[in-house]
C-alpha atoms as a PDB file:
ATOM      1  CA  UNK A   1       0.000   0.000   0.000  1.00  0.00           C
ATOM      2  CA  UNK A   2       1.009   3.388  -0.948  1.00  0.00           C
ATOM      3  CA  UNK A   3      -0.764   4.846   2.796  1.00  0.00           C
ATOM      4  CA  UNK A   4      -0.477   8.260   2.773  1.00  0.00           C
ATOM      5  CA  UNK A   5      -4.397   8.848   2.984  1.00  0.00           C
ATOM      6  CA  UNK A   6      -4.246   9.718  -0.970  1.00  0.00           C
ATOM      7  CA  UNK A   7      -6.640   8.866  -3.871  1.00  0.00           C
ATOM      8  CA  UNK A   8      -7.155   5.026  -3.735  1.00  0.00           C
ATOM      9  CA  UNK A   9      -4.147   4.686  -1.595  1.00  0.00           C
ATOM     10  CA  UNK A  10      -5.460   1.791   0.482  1.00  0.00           C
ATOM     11  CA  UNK A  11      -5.182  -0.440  -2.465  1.00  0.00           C
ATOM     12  CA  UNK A  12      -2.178  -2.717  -3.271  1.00  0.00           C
ATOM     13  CA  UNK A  13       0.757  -2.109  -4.828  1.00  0.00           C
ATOM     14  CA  UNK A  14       2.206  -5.165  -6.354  1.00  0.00           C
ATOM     15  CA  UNK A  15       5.826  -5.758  -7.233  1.00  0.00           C
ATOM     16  CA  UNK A  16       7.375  -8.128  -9.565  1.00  0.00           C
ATOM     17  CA  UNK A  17      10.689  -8.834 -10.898  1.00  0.00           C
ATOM     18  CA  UNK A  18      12.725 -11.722 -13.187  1.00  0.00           C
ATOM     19  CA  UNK A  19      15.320 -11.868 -15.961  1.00  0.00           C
ATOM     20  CA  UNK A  20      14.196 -11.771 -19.022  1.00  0.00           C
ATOM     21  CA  UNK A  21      16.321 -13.521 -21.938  1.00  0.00           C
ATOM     22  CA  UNK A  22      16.381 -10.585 -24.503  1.00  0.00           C
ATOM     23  CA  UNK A  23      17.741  -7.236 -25.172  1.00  0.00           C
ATOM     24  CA  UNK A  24      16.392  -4.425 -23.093  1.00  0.00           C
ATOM     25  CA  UNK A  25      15.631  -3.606 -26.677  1.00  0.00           C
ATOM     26  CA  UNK A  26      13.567  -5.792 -27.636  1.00  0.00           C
ATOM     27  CA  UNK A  27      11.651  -6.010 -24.229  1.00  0.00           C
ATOM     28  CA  UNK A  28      10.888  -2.600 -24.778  1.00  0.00           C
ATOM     29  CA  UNK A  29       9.786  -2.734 -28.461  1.00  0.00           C
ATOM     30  CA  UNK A  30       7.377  -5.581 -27.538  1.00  0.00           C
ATOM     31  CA  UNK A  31       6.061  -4.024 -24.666  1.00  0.00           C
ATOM     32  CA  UNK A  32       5.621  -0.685 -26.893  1.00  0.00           C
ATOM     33  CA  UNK A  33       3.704  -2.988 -29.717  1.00  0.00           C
ATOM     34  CA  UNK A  34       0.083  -2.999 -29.390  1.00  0.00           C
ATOM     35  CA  UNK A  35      -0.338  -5.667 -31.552  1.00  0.00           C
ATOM     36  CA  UNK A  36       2.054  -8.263 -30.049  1.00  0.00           C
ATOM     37  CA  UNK A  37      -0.087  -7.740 -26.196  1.00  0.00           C
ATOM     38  CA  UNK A  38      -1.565 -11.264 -26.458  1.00  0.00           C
ATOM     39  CA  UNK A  39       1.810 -12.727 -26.734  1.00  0.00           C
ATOM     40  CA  UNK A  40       2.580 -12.054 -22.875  1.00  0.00           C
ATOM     41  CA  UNK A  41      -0.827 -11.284 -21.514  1.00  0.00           C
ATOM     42  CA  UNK A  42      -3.363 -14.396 -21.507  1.00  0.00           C
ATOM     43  CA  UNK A  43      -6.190 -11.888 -19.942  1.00  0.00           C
ATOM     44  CA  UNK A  44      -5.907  -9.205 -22.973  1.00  0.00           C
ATOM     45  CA  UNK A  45      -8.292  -9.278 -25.477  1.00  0.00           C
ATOM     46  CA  UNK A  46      -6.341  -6.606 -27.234  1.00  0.00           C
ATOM     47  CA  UNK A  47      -4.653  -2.618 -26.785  1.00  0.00           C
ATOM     48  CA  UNK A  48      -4.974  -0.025 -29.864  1.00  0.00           C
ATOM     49  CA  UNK A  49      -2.614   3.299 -30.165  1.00  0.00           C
ATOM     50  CA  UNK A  50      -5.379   5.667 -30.271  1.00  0.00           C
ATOM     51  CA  UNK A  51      -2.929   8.604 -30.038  1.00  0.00           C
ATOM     52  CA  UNK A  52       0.599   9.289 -30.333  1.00  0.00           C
ATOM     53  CA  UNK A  53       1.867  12.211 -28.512  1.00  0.00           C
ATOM     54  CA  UNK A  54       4.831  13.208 -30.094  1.00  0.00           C
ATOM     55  CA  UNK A  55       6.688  12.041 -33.280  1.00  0.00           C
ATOM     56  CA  UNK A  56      10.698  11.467 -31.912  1.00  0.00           C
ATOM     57  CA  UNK A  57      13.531  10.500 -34.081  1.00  0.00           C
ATOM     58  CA  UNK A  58      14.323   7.361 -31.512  1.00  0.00           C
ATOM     59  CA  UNK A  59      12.041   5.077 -31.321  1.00  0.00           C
ATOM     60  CA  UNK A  60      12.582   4.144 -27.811  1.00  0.00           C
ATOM     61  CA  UNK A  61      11.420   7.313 -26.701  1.00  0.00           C
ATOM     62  CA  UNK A  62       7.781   7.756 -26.755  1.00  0.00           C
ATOM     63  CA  UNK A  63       4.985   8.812 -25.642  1.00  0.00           C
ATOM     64  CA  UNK A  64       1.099   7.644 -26.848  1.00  0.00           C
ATOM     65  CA  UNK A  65      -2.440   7.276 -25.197  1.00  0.00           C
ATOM     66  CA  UNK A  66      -3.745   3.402 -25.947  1.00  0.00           C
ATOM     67  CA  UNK A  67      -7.003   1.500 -25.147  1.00  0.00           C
ATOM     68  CA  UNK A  68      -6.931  -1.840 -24.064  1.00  0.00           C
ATOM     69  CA  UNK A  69      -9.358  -4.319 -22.990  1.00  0.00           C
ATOM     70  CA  UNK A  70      -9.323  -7.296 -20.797  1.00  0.00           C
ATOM     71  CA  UNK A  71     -11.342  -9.987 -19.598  1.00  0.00           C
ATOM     72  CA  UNK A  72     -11.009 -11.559 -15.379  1.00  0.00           C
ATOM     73  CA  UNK A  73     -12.170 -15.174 -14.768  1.00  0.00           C
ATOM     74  CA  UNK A  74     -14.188 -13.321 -12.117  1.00  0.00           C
ATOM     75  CA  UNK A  75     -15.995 -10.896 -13.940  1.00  0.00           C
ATOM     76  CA  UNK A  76     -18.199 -10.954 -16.606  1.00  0.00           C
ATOM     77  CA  UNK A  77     -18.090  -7.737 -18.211  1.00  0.00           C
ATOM     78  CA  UNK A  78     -15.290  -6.358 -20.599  1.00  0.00           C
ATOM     79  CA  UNK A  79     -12.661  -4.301 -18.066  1.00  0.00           C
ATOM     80  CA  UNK A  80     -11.215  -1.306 -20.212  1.00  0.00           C
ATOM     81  CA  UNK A  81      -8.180   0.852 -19.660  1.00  0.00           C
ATOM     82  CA  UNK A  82      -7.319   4.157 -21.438  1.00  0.00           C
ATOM     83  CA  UNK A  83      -4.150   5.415 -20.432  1.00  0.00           C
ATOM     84  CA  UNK A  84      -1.306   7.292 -21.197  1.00  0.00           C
ATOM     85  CA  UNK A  85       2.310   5.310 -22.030  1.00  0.00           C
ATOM     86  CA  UNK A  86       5.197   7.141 -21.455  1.00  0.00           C
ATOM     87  CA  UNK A  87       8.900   5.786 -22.671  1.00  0.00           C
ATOM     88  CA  UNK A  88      12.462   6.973 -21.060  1.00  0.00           C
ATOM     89  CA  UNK A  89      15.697   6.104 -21.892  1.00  0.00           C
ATOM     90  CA  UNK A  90      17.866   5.630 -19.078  1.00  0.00           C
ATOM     91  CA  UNK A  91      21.584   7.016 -19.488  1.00  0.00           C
ATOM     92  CA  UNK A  92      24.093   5.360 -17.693  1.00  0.00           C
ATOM     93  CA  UNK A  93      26.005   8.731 -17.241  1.00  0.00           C
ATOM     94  CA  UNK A  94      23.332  10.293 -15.539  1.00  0.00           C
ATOM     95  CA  UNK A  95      21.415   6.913 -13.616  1.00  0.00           C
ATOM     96  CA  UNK A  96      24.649   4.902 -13.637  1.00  0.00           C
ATOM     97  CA  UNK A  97      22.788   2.171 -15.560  1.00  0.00           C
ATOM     98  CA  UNK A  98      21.614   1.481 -19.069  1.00  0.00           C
ATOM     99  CA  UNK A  99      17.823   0.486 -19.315  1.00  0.00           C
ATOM    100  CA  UNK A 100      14.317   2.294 -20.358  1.00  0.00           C
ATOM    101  CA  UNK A 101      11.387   3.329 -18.085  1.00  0.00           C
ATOM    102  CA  UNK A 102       8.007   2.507 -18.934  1.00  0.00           C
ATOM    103  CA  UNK A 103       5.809   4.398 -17.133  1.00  0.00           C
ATOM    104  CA  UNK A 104       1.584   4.021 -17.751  1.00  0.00           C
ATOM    105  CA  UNK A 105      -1.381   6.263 -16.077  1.00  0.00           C
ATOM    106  CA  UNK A 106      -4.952   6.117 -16.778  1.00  0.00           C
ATOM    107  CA  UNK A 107      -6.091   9.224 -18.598  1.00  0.00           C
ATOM    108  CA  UNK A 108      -9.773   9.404 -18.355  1.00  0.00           C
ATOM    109  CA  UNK A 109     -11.702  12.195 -20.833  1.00  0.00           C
ATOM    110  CA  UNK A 110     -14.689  12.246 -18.770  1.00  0.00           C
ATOM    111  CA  UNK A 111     -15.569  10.175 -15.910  1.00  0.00           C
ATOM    112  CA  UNK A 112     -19.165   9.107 -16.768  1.00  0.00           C
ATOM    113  CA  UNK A 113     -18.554   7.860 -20.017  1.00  0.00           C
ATOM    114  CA  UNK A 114     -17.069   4.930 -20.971  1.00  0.00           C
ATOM    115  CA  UNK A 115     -15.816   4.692 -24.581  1.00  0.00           C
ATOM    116  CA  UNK A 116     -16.537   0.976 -26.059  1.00  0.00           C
ATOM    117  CA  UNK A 117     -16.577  -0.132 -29.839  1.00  0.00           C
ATOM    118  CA  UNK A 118     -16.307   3.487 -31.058  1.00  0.00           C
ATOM    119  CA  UNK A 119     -19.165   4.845 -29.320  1.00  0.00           C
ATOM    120  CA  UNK A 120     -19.548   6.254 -25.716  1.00  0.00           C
ATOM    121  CA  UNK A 121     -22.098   4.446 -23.459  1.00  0.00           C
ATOM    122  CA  UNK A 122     -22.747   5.392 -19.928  1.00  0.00           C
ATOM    123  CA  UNK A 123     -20.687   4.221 -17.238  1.00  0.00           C
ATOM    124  CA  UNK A 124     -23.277   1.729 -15.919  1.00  0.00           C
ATOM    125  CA  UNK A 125     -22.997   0.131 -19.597  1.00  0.00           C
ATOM    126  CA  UNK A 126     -23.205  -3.491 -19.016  1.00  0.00           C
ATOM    127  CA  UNK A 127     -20.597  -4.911 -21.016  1.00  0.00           C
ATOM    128  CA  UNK A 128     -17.864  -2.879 -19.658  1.00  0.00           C
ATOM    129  CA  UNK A 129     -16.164  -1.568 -16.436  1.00  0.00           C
ATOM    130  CA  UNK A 130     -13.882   1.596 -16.913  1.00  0.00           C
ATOM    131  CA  UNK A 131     -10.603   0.488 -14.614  1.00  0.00           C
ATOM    132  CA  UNK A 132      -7.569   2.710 -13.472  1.00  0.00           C
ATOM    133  CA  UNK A 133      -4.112   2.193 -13.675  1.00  0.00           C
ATOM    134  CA  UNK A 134      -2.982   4.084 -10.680  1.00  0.00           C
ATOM    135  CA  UNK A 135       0.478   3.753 -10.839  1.00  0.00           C
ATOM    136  CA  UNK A 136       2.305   1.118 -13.831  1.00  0.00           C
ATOM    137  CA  UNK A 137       6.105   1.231 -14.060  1.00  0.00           C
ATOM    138  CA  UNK A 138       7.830  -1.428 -16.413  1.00  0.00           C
ATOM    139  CA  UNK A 139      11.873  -0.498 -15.205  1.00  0.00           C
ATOM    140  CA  UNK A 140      13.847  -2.696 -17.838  1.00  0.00           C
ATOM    141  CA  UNK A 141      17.657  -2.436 -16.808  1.00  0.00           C
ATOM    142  CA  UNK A 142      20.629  -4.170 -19.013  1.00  0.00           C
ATOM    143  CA  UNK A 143      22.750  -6.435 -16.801  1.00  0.00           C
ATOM    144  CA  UNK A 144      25.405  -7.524 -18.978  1.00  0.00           C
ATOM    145  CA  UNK A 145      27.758  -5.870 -21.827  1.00  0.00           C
ATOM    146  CA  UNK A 146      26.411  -7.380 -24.776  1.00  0.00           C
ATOM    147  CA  UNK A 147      22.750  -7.047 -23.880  1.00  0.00           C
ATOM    148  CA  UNK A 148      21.995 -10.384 -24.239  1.00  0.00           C
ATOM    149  CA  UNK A 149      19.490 -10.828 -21.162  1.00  0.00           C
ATOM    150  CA  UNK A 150      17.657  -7.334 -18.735  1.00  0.00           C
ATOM    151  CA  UNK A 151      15.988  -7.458 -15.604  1.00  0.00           C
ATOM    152  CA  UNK A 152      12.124  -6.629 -15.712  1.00  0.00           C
ATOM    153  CA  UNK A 153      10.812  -5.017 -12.257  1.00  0.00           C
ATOM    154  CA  UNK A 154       7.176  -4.238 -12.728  1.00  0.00           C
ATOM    155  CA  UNK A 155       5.033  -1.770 -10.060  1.00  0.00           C
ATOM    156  CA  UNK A 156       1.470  -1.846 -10.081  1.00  0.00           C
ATOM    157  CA  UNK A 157      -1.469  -0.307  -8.632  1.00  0.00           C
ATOM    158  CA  UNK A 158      -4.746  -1.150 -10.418  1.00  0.00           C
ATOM    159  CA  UNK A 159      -8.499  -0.323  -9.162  1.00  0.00           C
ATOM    160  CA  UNK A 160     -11.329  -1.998 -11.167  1.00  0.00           C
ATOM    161  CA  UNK A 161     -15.215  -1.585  -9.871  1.00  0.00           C
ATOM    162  CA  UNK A 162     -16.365  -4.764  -9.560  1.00  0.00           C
ATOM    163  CA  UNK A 163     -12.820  -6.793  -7.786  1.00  0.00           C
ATOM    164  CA  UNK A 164     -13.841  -7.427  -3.838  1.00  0.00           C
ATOM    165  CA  UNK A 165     -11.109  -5.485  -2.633  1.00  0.00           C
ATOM    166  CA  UNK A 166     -10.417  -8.423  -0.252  1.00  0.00           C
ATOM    167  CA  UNK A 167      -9.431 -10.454  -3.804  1.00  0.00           C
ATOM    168  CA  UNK A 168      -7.195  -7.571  -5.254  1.00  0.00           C
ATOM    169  CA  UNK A 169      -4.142  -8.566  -3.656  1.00  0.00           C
ATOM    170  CA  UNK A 170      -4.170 -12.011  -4.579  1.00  0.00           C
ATOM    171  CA  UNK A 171      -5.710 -11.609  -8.046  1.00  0.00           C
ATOM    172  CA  UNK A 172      -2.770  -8.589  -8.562  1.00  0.00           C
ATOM    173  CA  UNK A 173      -0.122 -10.960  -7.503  1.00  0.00           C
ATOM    174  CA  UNK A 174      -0.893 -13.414  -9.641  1.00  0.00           C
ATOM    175  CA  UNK A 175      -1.125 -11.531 -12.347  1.00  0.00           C
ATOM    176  CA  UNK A 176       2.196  -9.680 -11.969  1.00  0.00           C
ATOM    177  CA  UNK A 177       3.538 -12.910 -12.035  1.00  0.00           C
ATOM    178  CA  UNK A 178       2.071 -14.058 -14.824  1.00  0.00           C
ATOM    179  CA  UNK A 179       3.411 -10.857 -16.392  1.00  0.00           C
ATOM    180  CA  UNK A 180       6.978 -12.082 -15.889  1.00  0.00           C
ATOM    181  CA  UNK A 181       6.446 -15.630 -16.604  1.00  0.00           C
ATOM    182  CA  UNK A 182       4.848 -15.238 -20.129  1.00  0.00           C
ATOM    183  CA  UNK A 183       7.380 -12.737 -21.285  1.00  0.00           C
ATOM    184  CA  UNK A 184       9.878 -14.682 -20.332  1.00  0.00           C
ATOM    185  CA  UNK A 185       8.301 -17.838 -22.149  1.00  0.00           C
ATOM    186  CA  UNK A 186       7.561 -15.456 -25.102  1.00  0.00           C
ATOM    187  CA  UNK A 187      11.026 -14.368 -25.267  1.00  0.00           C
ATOM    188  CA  UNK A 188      12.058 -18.549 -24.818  1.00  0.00           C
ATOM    189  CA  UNK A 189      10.451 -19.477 -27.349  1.00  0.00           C
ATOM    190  CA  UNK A 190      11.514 -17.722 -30.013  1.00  0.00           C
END
């Protein structure tokens, strides 16, 4: 918990990390790739760009607003992020390692609407269930010369209407593991 009496502060935060046999590169790149989501995220029933924020040279430098959606064993309905995805490069002059930040935020336009299948429906639509990403940080650091294998930490704080909040920690901490694991194996078997 992040309990400093804040907005949705009393939920969990959730912490996972693991090697990851690829380039900090290419971890990046498929994290970055909206289309390539399914391949490490079993719950995703897809993520589109809907915006990109600014046009950089580098392509590991980025910044773009996406929609995803996802579906929960638990819940019936549709649960739908819209946040905003935010890349750094991290120098090793100035952080004294080499690596990216990925940092995501939910970005909502207007809190009683919930955008699904191109149209805006109410937010008691009952095929969805607008979630937040309160806090998402992917920190992808190169441990070795040649760049050959990174270390993935991953942060999390989620809130979804709808998740007992007596469920969210163990439902978060399996997913976070997940996270790792199916990178990992997408990465494997390549």
């Amino acid at each position: 918990k992040l309990d400093h009496g804040g907005y949705k502060s009393n939920l969990p935060v959730i912490k996972a990390r693991g090697i990851i046999p690829s380039s900090s590169k290419d971890l990046l790149l498929l994290l970055l790739d909206s289309s390539k989501v399914k391949c490490y995220n079993k719950m995703s029933l897809g993520r589109v760009d809907q915006k990109r924020l600014n046009t950089a040279e580098n392509q590991y430098v980025r910044a773009k607003i996406v929609r995803s959606l996802s579906s929960f064993p638990l819940i019936k309905k549709k649960i739908e992020l819209i946040s905003v995805m935010y890349t750094k490069i991290l120098d090793e002059k100035e952080t004294g390692m080499k690596g990216f930040l990925l940092v995501t935020r939910s970005v909502w336009e207007d809190e009683d609407k919930v955008p699904c299948e191109g149209k805006y429906a109410s937010k008691d639509d009952k095929d969805y269930i607008r979630s937040e990403m309160l806090l998402g940080i992917n920190f992808i650091r190169q441990i070795d010369d040649d760049d050959t294998n990174c270390e993935l930490t991953n942060v999390t704080q989620f809130f979804t209407p709808g998740i007992p909040t007596f469920g969210a920690r163990q439902i978060a901490m399996k997913a976070a593991s997940n996270f790792i694991l199916d990178i990992r194996g997408h990465f494997n078997a390549k």
